[in-house]
N, C-alpha and C. Protein backbone atom coordinates (compact mmCIF):
# COMPACT_ATOMS: atom_id res chain seq x y z
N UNK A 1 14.52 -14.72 6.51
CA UNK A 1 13.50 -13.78 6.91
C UNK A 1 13.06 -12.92 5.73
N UNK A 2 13.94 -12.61 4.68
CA UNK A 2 13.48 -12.11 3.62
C UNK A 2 12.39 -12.54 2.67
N UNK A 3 12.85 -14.08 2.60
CA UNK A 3 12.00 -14.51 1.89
C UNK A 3 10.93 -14.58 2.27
N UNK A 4 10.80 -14.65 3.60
CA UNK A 4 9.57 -14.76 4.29
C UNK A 4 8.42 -14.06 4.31
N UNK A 5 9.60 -12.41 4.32
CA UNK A 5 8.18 -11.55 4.09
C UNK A 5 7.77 -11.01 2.85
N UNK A 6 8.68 -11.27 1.82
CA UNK A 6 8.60 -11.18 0.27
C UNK A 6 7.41 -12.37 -0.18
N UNK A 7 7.82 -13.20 0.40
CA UNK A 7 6.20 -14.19 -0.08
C UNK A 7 4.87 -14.04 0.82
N UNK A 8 5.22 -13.20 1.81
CA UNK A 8 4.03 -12.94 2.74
C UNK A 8 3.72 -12.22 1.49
N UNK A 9 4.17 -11.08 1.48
CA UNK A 9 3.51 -9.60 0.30
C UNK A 9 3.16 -10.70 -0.76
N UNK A 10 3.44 -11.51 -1.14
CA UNK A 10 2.92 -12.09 -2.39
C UNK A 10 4.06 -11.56 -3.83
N UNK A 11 5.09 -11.15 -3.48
CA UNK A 11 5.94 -10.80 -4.51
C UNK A 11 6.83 -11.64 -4.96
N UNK A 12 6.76 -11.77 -6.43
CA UNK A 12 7.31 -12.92 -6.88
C UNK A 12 8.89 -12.89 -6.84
N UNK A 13 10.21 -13.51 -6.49
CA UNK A 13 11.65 -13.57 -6.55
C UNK A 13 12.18 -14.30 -6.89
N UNK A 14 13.45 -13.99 -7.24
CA UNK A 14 14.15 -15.18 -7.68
C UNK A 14 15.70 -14.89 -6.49
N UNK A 15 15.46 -16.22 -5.99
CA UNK A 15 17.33 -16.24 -5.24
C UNK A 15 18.40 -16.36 -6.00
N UNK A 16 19.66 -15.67 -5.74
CA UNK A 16 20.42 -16.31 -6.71
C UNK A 16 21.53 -16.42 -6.15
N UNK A 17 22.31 -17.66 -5.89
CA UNK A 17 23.51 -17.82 -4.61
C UNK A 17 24.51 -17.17 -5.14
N UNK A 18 25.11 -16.04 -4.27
CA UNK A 18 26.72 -15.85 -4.93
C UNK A 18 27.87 -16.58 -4.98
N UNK A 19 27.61 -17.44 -3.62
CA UNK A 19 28.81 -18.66 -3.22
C UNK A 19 29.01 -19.94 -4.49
N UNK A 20 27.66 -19.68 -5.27
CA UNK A 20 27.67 -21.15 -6.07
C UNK A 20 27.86 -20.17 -7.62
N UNK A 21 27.77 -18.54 -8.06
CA UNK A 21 27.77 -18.12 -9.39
C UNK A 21 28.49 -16.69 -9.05
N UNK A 22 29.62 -17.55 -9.88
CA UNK A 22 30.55 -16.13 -10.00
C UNK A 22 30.32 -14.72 -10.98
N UNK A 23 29.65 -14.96 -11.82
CA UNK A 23 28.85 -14.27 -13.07
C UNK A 23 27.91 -12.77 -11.96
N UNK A 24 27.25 -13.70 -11.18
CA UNK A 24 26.34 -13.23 -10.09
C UNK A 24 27.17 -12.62 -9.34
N UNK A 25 27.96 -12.64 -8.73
CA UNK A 25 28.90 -12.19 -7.85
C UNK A 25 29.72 -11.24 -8.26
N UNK A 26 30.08 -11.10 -9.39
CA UNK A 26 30.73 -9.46 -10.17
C UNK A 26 30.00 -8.78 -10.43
N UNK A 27 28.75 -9.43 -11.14
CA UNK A 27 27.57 -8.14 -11.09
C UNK A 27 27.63 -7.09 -10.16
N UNK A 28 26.90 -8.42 -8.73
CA UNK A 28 26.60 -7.21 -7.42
C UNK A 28 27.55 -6.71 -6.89
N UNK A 29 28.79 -7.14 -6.97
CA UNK A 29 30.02 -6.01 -7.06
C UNK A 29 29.90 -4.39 -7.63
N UNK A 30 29.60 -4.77 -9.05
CA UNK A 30 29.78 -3.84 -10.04
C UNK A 30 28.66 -2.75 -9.62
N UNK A 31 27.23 -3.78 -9.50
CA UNK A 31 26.24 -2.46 -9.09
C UNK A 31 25.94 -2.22 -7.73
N UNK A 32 26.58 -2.67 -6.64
CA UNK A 32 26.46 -2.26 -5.93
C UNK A 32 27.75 -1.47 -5.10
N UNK A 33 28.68 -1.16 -6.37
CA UNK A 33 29.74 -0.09 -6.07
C UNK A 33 30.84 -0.83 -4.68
N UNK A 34 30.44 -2.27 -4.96
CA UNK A 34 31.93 -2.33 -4.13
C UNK A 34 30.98 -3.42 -2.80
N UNK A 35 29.60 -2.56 -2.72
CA UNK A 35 29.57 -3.23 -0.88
C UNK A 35 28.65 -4.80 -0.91
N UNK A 36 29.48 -5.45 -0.38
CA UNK A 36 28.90 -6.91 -0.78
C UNK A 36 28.08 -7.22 0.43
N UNK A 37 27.40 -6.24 0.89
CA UNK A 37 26.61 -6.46 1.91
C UNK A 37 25.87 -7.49 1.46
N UNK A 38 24.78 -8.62 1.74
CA UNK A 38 23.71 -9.47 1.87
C UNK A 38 22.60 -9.61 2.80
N UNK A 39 21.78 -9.88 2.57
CA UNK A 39 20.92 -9.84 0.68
C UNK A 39 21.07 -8.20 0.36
N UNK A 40 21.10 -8.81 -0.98
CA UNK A 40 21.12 -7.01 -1.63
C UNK A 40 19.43 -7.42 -2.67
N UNK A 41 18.63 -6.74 -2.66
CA UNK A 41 17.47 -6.59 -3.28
C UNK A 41 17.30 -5.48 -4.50
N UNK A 42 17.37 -6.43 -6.01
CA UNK A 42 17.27 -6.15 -7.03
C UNK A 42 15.93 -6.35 -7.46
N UNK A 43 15.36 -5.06 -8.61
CA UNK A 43 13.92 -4.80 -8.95
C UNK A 43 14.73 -4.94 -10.78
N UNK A 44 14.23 -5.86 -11.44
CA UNK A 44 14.77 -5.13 -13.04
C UNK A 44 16.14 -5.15 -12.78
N UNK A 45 17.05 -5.72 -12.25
CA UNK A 45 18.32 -5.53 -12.41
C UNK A 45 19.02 -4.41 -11.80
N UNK A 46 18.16 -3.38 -10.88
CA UNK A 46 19.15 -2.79 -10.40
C UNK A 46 18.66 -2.49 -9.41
N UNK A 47 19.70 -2.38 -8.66
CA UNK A 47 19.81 -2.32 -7.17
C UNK A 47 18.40 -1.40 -6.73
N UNK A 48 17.79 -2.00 -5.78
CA UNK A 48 17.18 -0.62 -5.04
C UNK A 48 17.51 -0.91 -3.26
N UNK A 49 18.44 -1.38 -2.91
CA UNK A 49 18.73 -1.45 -1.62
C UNK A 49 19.16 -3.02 -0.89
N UNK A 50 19.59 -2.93 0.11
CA UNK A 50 19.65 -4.47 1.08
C UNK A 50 18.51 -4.86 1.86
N UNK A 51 19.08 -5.60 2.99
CA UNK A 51 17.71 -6.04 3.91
C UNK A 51 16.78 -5.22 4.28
N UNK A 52 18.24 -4.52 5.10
CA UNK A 52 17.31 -3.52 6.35
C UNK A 52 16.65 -2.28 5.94
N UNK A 53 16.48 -2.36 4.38
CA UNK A 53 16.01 -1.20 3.75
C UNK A 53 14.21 -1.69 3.11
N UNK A 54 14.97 -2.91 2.90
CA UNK A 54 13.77 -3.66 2.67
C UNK A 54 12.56 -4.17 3.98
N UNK A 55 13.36 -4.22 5.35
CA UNK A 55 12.60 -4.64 5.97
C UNK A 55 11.89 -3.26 6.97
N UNK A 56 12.37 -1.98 6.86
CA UNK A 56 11.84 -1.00 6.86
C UNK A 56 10.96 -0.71 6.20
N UNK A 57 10.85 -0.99 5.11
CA UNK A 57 9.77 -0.52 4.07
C UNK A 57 8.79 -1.36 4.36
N UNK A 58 8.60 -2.54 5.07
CA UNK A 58 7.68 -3.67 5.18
C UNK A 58 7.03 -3.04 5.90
N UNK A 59 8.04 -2.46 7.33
CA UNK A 59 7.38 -2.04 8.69
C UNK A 59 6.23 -0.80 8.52
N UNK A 60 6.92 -0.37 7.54
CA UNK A 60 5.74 0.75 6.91
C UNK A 60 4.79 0.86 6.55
N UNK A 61 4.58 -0.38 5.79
CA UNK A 61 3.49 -0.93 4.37
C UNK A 61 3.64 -0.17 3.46
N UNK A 62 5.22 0.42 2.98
CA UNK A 62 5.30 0.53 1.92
C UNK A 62 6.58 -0.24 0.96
N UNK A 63 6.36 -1.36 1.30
CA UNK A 63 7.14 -2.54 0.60
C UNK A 63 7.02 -2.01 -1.20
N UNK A 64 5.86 -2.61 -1.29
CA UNK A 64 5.22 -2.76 -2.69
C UNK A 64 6.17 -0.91 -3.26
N UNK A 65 5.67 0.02 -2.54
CA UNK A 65 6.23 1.24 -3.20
C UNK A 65 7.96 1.32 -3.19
N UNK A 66 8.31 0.66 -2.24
CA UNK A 66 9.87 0.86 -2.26
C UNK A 66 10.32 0.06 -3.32
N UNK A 67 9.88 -1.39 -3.58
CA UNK A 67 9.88 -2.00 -4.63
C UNK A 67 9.87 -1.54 -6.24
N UNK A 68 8.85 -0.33 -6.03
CA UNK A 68 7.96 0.52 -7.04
C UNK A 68 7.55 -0.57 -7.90
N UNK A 69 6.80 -1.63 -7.52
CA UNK A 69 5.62 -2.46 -7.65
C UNK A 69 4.35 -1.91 -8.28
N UNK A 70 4.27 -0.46 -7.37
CA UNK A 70 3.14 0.06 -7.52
C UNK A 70 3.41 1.02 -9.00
N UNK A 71 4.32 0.95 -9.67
CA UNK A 71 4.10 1.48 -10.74
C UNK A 71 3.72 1.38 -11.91
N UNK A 72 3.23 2.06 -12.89
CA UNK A 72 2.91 1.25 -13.90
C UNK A 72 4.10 1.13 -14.88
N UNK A 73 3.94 -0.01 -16.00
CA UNK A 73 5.15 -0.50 -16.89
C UNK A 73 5.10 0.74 -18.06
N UNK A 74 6.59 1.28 -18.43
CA UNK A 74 6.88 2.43 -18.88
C UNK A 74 6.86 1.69 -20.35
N UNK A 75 6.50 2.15 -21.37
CA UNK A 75 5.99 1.72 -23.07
C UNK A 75 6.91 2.41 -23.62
N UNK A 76 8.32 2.05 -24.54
CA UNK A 76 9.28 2.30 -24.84
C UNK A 76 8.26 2.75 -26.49
């Protein structure tokens, strides 16, 4: 269902199985402080929440902002 409405919005993702990459699987340990809830939804590598945070934000129409999609790219 995630993916579903992540490609509805037109936002590009990448899956990445934890069952098949252990590399992957200490990460979201590490940044997500322990809770191996699933799906956990990463922007840039860090966490901004799980499903039901994500699928709240849909219900809203503010996906794209919870995402912060809508922002512009910061020029180091």
């Amino acid at each position: 269902e995630l993916f579903t409405m992540l490609e509805a919005q037109e936002v590009d993702f990448e899956f990445i199985c934890i069952a098949a990459d252990e590399v992957a699987k200490k990460y979201l340990r590490r940044k997500a402080l322990g809770n191996m809830t699933i799906p956990q939804v990463y922007v840039d590598g860090e966490l901004r929440g799980f499903y039901d945070d994500a699928f709240k934000a849909n219900e809203a129409d503010e996906l794209y902002e919870w995402l912060g999609l809508d922002e512009e790219p910061v020029d180091y």
